[in-house]
C-alpha atoms as a PDB file:
ATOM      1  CA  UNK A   1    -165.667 167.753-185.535  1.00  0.00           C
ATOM      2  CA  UNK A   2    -164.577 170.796-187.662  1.00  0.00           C
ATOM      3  CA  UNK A   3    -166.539 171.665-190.125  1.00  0.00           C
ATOM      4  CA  UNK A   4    -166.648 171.002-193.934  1.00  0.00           C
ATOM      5  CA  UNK A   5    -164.383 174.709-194.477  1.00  0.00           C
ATOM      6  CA  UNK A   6    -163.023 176.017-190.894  1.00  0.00           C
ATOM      7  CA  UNK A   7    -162.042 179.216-190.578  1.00  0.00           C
ATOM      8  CA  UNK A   8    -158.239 179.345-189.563  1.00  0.00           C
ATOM      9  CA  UNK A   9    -156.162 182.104-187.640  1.00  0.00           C
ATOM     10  CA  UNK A  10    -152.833 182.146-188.414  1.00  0.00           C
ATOM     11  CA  UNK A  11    -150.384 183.586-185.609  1.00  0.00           C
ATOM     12  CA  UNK A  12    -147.007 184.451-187.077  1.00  0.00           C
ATOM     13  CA  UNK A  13    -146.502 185.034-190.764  1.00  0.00           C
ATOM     14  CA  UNK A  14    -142.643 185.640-190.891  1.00  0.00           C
ATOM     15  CA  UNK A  15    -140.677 183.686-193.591  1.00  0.00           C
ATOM     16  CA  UNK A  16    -142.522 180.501-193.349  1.00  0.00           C
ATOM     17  CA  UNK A  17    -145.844 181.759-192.157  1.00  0.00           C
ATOM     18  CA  UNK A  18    -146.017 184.398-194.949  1.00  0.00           C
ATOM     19  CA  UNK A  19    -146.315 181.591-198.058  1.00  0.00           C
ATOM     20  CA  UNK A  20    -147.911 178.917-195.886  1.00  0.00           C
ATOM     21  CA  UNK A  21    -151.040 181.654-195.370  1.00  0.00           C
ATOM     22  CA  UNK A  22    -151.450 182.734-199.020  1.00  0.00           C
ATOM     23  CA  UNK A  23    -151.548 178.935-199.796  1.00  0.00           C
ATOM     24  CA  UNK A  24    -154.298 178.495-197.211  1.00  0.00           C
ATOM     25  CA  UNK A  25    -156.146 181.657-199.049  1.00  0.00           C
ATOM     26  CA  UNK A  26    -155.934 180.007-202.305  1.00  0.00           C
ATOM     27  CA  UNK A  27    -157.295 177.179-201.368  1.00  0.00           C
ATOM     28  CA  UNK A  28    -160.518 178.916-200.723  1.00  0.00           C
ATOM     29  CA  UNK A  29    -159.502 179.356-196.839  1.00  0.00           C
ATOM     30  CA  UNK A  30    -161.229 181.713-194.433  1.00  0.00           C
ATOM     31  CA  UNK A  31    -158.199 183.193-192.792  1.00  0.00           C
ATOM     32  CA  UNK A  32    -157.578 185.866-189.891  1.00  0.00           C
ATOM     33  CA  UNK A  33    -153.728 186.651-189.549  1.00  0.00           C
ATOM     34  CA  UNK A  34    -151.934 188.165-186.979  1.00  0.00           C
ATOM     35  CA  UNK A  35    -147.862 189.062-186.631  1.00  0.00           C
ATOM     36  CA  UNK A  36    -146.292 191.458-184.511  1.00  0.00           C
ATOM     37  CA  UNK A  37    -144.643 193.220-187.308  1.00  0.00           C
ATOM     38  CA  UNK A  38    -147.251 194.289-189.518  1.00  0.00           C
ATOM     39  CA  UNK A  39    -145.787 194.518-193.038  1.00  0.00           C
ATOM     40  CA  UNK A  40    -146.411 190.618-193.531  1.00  0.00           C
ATOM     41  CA  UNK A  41    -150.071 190.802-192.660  1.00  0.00           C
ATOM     42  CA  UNK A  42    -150.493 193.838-194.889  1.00  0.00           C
ATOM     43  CA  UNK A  43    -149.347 191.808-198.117  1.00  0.00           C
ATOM     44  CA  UNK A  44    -151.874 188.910-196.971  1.00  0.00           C
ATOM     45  CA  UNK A  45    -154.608 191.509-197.051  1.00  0.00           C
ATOM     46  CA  UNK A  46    -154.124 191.919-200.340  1.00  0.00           C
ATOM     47  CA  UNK A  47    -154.420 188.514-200.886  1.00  0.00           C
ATOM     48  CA  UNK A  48    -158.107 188.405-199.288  1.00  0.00           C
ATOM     49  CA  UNK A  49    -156.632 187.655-195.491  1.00  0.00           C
ATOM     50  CA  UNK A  50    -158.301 189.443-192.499  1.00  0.00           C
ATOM     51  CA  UNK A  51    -155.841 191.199-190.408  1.00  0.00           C
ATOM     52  CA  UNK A  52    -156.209 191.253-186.577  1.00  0.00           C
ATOM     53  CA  UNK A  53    -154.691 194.250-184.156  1.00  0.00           C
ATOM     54  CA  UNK A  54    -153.838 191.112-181.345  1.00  0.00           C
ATOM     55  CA  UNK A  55    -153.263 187.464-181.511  1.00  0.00           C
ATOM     56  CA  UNK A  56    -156.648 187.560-179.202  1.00  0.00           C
ATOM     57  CA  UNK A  57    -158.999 188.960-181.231  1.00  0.00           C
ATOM     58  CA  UNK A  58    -157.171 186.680-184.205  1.00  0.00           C
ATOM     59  CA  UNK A  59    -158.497 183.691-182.707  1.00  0.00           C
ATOM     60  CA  UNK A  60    -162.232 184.790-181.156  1.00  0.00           C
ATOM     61  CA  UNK A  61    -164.253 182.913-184.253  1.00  0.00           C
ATOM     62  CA  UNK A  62    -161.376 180.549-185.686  1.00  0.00           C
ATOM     63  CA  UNK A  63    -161.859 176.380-185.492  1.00  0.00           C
ATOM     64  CA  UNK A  64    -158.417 175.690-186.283  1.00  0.00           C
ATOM     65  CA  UNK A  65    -155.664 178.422-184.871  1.00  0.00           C
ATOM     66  CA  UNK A  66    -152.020 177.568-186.576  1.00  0.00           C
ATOM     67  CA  UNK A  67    -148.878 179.335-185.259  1.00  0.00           C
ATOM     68  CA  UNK A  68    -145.700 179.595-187.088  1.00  0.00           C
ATOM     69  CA  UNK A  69    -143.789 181.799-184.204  1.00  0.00           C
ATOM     70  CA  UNK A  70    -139.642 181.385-183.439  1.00  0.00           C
ATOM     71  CA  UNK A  71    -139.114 179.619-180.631  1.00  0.00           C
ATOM     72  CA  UNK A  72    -140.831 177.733-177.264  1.00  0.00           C
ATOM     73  CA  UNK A  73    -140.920 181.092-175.086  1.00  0.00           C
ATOM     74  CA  UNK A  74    -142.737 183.085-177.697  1.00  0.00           C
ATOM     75  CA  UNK A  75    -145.421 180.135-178.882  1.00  0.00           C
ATOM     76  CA  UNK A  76    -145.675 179.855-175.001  1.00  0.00           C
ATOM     77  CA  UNK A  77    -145.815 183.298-174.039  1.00  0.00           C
ATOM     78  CA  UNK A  78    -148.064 184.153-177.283  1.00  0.00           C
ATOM     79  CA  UNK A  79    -150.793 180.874-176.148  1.00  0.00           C
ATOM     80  CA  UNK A  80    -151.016 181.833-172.416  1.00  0.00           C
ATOM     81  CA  UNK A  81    -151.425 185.777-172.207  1.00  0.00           C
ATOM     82  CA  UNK A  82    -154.792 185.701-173.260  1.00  0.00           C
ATOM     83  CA  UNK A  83    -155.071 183.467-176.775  1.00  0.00           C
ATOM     84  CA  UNK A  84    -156.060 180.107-174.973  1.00  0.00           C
ATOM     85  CA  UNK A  85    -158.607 182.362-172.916  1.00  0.00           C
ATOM     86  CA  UNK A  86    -160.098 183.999-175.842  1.00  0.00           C
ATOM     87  CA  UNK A  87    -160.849 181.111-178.269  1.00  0.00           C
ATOM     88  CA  UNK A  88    -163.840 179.254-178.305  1.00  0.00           C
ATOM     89  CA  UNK A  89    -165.025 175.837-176.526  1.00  0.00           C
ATOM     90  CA  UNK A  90    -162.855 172.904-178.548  1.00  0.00           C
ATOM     91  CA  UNK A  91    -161.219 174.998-181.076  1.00  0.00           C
ATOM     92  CA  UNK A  92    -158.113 173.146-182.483  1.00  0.00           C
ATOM     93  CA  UNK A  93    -154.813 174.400-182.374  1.00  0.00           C
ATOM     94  CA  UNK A  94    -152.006 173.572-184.453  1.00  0.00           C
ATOM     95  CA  UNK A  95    -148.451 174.524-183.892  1.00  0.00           C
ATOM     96  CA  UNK A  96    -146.198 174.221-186.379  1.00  0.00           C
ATOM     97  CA  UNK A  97    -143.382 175.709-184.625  1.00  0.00           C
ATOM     98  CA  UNK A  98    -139.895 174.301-183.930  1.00  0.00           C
ATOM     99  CA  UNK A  99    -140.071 174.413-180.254  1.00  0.00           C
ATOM    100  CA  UNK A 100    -138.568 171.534-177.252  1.00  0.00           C
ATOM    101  CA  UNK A 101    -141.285 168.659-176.985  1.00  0.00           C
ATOM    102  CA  UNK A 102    -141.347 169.367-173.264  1.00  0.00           C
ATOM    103  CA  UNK A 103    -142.987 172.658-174.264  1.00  0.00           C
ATOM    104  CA  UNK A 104    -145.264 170.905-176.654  1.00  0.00           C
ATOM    105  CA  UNK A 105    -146.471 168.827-173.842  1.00  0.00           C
ATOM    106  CA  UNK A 106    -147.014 171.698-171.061  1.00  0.00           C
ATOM    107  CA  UNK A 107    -149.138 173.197-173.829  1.00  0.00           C
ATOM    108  CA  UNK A 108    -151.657 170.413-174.558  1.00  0.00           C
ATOM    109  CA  UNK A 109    -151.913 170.157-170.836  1.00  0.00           C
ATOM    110  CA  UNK A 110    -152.528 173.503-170.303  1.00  0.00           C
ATOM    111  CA  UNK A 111    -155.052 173.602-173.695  1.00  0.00           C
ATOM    112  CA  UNK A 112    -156.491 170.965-172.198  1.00  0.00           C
ATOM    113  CA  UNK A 113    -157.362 173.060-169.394  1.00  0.00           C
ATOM    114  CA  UNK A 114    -159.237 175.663-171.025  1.00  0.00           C
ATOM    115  CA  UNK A 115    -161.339 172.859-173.370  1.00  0.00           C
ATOM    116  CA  UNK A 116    -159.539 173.586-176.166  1.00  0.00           C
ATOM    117  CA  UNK A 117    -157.298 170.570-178.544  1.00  0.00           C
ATOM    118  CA  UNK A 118    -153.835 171.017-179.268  1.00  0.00           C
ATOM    119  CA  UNK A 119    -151.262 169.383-181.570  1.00  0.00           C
ATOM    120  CA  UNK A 120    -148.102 170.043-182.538  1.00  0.00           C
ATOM    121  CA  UNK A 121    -147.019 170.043-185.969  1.00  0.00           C
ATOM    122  CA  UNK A 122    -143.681 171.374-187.044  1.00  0.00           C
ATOM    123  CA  UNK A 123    -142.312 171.204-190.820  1.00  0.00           C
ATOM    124  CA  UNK A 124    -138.965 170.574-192.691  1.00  0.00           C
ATOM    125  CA  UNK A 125    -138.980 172.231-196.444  1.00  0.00           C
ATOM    126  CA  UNK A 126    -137.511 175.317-195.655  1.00  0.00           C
ATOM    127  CA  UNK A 127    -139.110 178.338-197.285  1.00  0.00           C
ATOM    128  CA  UNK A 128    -139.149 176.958-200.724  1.00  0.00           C
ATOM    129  CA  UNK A 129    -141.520 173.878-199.103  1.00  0.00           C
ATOM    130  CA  UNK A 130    -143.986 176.315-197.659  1.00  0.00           C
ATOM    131  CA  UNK A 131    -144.049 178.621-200.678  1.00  0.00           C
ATOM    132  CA  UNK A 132    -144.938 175.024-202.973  1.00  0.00           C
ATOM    133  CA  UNK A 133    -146.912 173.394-200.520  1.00  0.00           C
ATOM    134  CA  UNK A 134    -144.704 170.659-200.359  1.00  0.00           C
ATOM    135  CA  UNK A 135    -143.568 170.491-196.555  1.00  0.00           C
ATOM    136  CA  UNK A 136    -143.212 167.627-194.484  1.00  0.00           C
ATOM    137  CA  UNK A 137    -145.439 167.745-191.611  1.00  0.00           C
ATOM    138  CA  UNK A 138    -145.079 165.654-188.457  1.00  0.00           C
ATOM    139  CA  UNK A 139    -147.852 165.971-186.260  1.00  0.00           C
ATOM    140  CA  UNK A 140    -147.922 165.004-182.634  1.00  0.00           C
ATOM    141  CA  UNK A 141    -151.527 164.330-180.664  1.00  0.00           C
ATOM    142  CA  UNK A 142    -154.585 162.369-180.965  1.00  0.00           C
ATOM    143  CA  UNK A 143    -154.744 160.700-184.309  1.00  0.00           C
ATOM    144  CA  UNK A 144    -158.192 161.523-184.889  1.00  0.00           C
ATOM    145  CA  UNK A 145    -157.946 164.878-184.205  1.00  0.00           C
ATOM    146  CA  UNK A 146    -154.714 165.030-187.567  1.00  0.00           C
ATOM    147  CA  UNK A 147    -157.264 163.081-189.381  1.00  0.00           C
ATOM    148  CA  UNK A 148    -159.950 166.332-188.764  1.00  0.00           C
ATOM    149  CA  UNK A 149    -156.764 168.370-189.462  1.00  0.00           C
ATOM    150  CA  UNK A 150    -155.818 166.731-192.609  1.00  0.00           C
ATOM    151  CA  UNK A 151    -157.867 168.860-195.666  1.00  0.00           C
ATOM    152  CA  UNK A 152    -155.661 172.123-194.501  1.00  0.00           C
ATOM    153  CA  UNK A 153    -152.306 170.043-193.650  1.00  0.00           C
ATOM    154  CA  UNK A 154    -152.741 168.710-197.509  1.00  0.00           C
ATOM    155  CA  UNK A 155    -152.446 172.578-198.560  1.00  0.00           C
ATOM    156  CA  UNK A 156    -149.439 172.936-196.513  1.00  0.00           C
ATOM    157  CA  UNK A 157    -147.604 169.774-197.509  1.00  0.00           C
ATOM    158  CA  UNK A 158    -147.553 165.619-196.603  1.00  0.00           C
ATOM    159  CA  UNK A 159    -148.845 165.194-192.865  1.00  0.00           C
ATOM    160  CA  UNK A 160    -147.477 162.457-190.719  1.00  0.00           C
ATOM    161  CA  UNK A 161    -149.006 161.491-187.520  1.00  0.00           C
ATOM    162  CA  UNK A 162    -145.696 160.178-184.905  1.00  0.00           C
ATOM    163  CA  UNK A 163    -147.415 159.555-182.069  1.00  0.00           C
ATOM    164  CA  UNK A 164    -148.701 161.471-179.221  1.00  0.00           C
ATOM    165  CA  UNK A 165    -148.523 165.145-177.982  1.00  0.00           C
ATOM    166  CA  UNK A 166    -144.736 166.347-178.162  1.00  0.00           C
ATOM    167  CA  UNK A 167    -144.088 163.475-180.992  1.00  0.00           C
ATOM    168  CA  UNK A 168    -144.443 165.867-183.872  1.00  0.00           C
ATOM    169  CA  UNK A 169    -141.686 167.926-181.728  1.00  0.00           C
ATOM    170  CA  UNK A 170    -139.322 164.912-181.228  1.00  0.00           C
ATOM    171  CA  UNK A 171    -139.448 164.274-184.612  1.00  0.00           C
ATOM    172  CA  UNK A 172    -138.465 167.538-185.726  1.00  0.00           C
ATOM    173  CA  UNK A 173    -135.751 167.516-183.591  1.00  0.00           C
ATOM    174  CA  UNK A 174    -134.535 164.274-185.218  1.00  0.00           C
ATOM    175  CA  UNK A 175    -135.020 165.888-188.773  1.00  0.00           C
ATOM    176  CA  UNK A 176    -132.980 168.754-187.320  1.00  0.00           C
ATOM    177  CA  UNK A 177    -129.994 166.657-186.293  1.00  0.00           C
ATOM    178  CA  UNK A 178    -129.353 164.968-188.973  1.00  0.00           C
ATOM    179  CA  UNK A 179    -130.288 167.976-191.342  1.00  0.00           C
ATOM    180  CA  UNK A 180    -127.284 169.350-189.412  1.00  0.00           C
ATOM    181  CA  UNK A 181    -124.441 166.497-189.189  1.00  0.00           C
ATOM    182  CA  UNK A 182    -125.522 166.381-193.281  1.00  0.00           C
ATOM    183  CA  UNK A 183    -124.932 169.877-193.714  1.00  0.00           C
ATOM    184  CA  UNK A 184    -121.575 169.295-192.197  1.00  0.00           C
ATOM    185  CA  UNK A 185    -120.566 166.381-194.390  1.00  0.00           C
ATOM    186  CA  UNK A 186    -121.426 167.952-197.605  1.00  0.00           C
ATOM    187  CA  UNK A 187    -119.720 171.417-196.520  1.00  0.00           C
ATOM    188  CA  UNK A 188    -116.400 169.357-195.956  1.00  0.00           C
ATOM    189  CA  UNK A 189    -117.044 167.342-198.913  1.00  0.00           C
ATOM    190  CA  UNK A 190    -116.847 169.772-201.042  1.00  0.00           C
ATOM    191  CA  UNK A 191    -114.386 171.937-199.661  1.00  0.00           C
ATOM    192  CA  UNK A 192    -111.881 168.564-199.831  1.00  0.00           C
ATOM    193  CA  UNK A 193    -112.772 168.686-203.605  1.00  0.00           C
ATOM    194  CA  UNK A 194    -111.855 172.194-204.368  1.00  0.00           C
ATOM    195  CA  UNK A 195    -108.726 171.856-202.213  1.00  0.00           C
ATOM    196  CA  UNK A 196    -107.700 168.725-203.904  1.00  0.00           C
ATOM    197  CA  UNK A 197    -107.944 170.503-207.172  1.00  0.00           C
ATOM    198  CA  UNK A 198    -111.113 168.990-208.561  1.00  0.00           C
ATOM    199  CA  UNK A 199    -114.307 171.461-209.155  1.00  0.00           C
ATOM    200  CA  UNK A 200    -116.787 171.156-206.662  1.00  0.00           C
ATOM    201  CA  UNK A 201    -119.867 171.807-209.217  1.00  0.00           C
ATOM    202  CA  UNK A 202    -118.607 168.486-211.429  1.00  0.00           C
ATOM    203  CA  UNK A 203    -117.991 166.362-208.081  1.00  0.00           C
ATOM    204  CA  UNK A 204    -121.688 167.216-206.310  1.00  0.00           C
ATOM    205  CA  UNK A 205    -123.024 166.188-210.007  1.00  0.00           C
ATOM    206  CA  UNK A 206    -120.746 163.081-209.993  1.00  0.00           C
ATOM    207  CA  UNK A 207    -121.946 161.860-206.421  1.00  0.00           C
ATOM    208  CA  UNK A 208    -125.792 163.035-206.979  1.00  0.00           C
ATOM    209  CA  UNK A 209    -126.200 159.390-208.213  1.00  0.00           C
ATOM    210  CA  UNK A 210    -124.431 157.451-205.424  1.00  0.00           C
ATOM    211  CA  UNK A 211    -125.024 156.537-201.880  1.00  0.00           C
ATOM    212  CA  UNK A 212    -124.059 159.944-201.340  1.00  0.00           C
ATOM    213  CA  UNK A 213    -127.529 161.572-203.047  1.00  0.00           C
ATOM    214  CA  UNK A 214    -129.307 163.580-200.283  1.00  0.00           C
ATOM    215  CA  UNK A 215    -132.067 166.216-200.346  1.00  0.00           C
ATOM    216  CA  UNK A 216    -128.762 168.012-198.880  1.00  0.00           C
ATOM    217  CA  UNK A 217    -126.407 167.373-201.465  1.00  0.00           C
ATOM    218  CA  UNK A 218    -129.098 168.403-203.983  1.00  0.00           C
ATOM    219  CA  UNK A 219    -129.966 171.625-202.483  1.00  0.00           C
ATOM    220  CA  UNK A 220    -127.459 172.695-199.944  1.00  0.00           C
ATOM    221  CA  UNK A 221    -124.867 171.637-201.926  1.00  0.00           C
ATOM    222  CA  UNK A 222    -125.974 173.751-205.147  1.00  0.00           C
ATOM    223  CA  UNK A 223    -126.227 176.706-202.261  1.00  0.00           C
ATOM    224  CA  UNK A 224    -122.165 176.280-201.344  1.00  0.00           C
ATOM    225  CA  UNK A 225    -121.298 176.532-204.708  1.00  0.00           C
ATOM    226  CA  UNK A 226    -123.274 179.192-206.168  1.00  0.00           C
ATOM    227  CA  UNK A 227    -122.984 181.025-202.570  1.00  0.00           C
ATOM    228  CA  UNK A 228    -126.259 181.801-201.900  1.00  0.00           C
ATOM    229  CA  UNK A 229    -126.788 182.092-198.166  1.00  0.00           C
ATOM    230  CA  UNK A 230    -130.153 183.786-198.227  1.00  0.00           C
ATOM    231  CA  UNK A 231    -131.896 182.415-195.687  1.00  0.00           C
ATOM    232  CA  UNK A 232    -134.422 178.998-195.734  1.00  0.00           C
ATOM    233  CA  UNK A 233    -133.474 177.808-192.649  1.00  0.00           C
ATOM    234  CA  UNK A 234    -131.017 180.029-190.174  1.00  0.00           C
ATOM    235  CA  UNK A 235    -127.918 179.365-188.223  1.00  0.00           C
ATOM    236  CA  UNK A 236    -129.983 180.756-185.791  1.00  0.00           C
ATOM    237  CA  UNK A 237    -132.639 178.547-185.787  1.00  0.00           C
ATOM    238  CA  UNK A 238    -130.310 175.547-186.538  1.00  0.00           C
ATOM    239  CA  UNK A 239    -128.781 176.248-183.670  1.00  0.00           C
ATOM    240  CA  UNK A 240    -131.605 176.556-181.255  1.00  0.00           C
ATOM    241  CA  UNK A 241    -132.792 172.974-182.611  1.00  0.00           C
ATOM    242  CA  UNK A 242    -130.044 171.037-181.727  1.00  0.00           C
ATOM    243  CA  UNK A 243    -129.685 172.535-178.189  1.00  0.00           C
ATOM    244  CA  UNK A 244    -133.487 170.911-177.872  1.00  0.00           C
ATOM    245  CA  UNK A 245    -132.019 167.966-179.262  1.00  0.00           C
ATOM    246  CA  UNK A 246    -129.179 167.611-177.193  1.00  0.00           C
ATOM    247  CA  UNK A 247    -131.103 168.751-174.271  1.00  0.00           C
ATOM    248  CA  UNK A 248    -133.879 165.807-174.558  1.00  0.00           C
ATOM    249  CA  UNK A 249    -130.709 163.281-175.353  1.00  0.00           C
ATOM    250  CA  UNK A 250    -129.237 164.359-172.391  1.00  0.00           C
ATOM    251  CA  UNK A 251    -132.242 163.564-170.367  1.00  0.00           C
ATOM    252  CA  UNK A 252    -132.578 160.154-172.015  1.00  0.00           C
ATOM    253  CA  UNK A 253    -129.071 159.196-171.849  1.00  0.00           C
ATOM    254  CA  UNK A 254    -128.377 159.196-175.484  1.00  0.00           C
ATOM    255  CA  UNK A 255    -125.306 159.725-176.651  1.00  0.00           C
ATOM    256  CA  UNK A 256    -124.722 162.552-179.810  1.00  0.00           C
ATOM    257  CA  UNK A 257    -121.182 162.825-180.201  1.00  0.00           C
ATOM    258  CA  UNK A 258    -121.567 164.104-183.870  1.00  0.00           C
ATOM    259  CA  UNK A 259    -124.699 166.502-182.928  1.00  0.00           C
ATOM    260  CA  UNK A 260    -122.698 168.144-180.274  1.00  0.00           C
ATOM    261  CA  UNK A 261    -119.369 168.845-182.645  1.00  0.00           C
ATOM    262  CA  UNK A 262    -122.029 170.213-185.443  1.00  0.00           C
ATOM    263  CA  UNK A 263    -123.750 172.528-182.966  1.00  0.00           C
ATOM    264  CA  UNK A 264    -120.403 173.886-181.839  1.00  0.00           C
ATOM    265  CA  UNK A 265    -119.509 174.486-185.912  1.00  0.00           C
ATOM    266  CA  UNK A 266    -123.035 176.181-186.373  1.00  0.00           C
ATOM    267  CA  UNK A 267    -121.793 178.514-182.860  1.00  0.00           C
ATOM    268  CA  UNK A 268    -118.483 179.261-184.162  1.00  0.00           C
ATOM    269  CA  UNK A 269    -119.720 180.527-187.430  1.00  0.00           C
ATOM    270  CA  UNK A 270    -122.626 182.446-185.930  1.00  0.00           C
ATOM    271  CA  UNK A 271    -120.004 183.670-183.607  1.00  0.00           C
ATOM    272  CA  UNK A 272    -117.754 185.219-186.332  1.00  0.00           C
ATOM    273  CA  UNK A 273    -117.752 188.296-187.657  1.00  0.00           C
ATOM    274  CA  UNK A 274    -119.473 190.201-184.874  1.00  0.00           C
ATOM    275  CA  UNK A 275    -123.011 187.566-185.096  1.00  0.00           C
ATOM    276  CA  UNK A 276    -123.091 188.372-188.676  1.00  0.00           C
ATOM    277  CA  UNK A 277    -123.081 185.086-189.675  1.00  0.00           C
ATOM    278  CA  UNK A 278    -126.146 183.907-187.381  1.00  0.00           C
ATOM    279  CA  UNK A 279    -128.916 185.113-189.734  1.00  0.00           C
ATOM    280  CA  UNK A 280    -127.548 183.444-193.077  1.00  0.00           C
ATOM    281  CA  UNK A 281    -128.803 180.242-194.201  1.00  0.00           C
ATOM    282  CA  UNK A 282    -127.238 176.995-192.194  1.00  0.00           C
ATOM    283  CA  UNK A 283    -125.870 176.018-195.714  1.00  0.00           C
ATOM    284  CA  UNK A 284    -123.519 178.907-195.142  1.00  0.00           C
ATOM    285  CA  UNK A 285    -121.984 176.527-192.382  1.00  0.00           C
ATOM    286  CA  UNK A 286    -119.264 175.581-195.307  1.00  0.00           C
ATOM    287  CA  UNK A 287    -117.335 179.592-195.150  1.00  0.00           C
ATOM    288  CA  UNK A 288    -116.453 178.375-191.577  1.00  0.00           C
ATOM    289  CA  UNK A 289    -115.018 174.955-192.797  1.00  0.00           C
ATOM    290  CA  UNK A 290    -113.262 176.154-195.628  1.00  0.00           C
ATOM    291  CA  UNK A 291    -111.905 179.344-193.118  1.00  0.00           C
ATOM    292  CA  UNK A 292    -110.741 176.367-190.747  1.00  0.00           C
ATOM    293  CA  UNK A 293    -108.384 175.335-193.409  1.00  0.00           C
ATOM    294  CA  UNK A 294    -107.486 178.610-195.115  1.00  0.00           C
ATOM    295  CA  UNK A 295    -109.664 177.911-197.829  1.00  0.00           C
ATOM    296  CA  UNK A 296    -111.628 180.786-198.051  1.00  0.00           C
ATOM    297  CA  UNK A 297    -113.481 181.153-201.151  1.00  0.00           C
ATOM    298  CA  UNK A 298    -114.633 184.892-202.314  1.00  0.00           C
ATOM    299  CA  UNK A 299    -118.601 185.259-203.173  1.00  0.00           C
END
């Protein structure tokens, strides 16, 4: 069992990582951070975090280690050269990643290995969630373990327990694809209103209170108009979620018509401009709809 306060490493404190760690400091957390750009873990000092020179010596006297990294290779890569092997006897990791649940799995087998517990825990809020504490968890592994885990998932946001190791993973993905074929819908939605004539603004405001009222709508759609494509959530990593997606439908013989026409969108607009367009929020997905029809709307 952990104990009453357990100290907590934190391996990656990029965009999401960065807010989720100060909230774990504020709530009275113990908390060693590492990142491989150290500009992020510099700012968490200030904040009362201790900053570690590797992810190894990060994770020597944590119970609960919680990575926030890019993708499947680097969470894997990060785990296995040397993190695993330097943690302690039954220390608990947590990653709350977007990574392929295949990769999930290989890694609670291979924590398993070196006595340690693994779960995987990836999040939907975007940067906005992690910064209010408000993300939705969805946690994949023994139940009892999320129950231990459950005092620092309630800084973080609401934790849901899906099932067992890769779950948290699968579910992701399935927030991820229809996060996606949404994004798409609302992006042509509104570029049908402006080129019909009516003003976008006054027909997201109209719908808000229909069938039509999505977390989407509500937020993505206030991004199209007002054209903010700072990044929450990336093309990039939009992108690298649905290929998971398709990849594990594939292998189950599911079909995703829709999923496969919104990843090719997502490509085509990452695609543009030189790549440009791959580190902008996946909101920004409605320039490349309204270019399709010679719509273009300046910023």
């Amino acid at each position: 069992m952990l104990p009453s306060k357990p100290k907590l490493a934190f391996l990656g404190t990029g965009l999401m990582g960065r807010p989720m760690s100060a909230n774990l400091l504020k709530a009275g957390y113990e908390v060693t951070v590492f990142n491989r750009s150290p500009e992020n873990p510099a700012a968490l000092a200030e904040q009362g975090a201790t900053v570690a020179s590797t992810a190894a010596e990060a994770v020597q006297n944590a119970d609960v280690v919680i990575t926030m990294l890019p993708n499947g290779p680097v969470v894997s890569q990060v785990l296995l050269d040397g993190v695993f092997a330097a943690a302690r006897r039954e220390t608990l990791f947590v990653d709350m990643s977007s990574i392929h649940p295949a990769i999930a799995r290989d890694l609670a087998a291979a924590a398993q290995a070196h006595e340690l517990r693994f779960v995987d825990a990836p999040v939907s809020g975007g940067t906005g969630g992690a910064e209010r504490g408000e993300l939705a968890i969805m946690a994949g592994g023994p139940e009892d373990w999320i129950e231990e885990l459950r005092p620092v998932l309630d800084v973080l946001g609401r934790v849901t327990h899906v099932g067992p190791a890769g779950s948290g993973q699968l579910a992701k993905l399935v927030n991820q694809v229809i996060v996606a074929v949404t994004i798409g819908a609302v992006a042509e939605g509104l570029t049908l209103a402006r080129a019909g004539g009516a003003d976008p603004a006054r027909v997201r405001e109209a719908i808000l209170g229909g069938f039509a009222q999505s977390r989407i709508l509500t937020e993505h759609g206030r991004r199209m108009i007002e054209r903010d494509f700072a990044p929450g959530g990336t093309v990039t990593t939009q992108i690298k979620d649905l290929d998971a997606a398709l990849d594990v439908a594939a292998n189950l013989g599911a079909a995703m018509p829709l999923t496969a026409r919104a990843r090719e969108l997502f490509a085509d607009y990452a695609a543009a401009g030189g790549g440009e367009g791959a580190r902008d929020d996946h909101s920004a997905l409605v320039k490349h709809i309204e270019a399709l029809g010679n719509l273009t709307v300046e910023a």
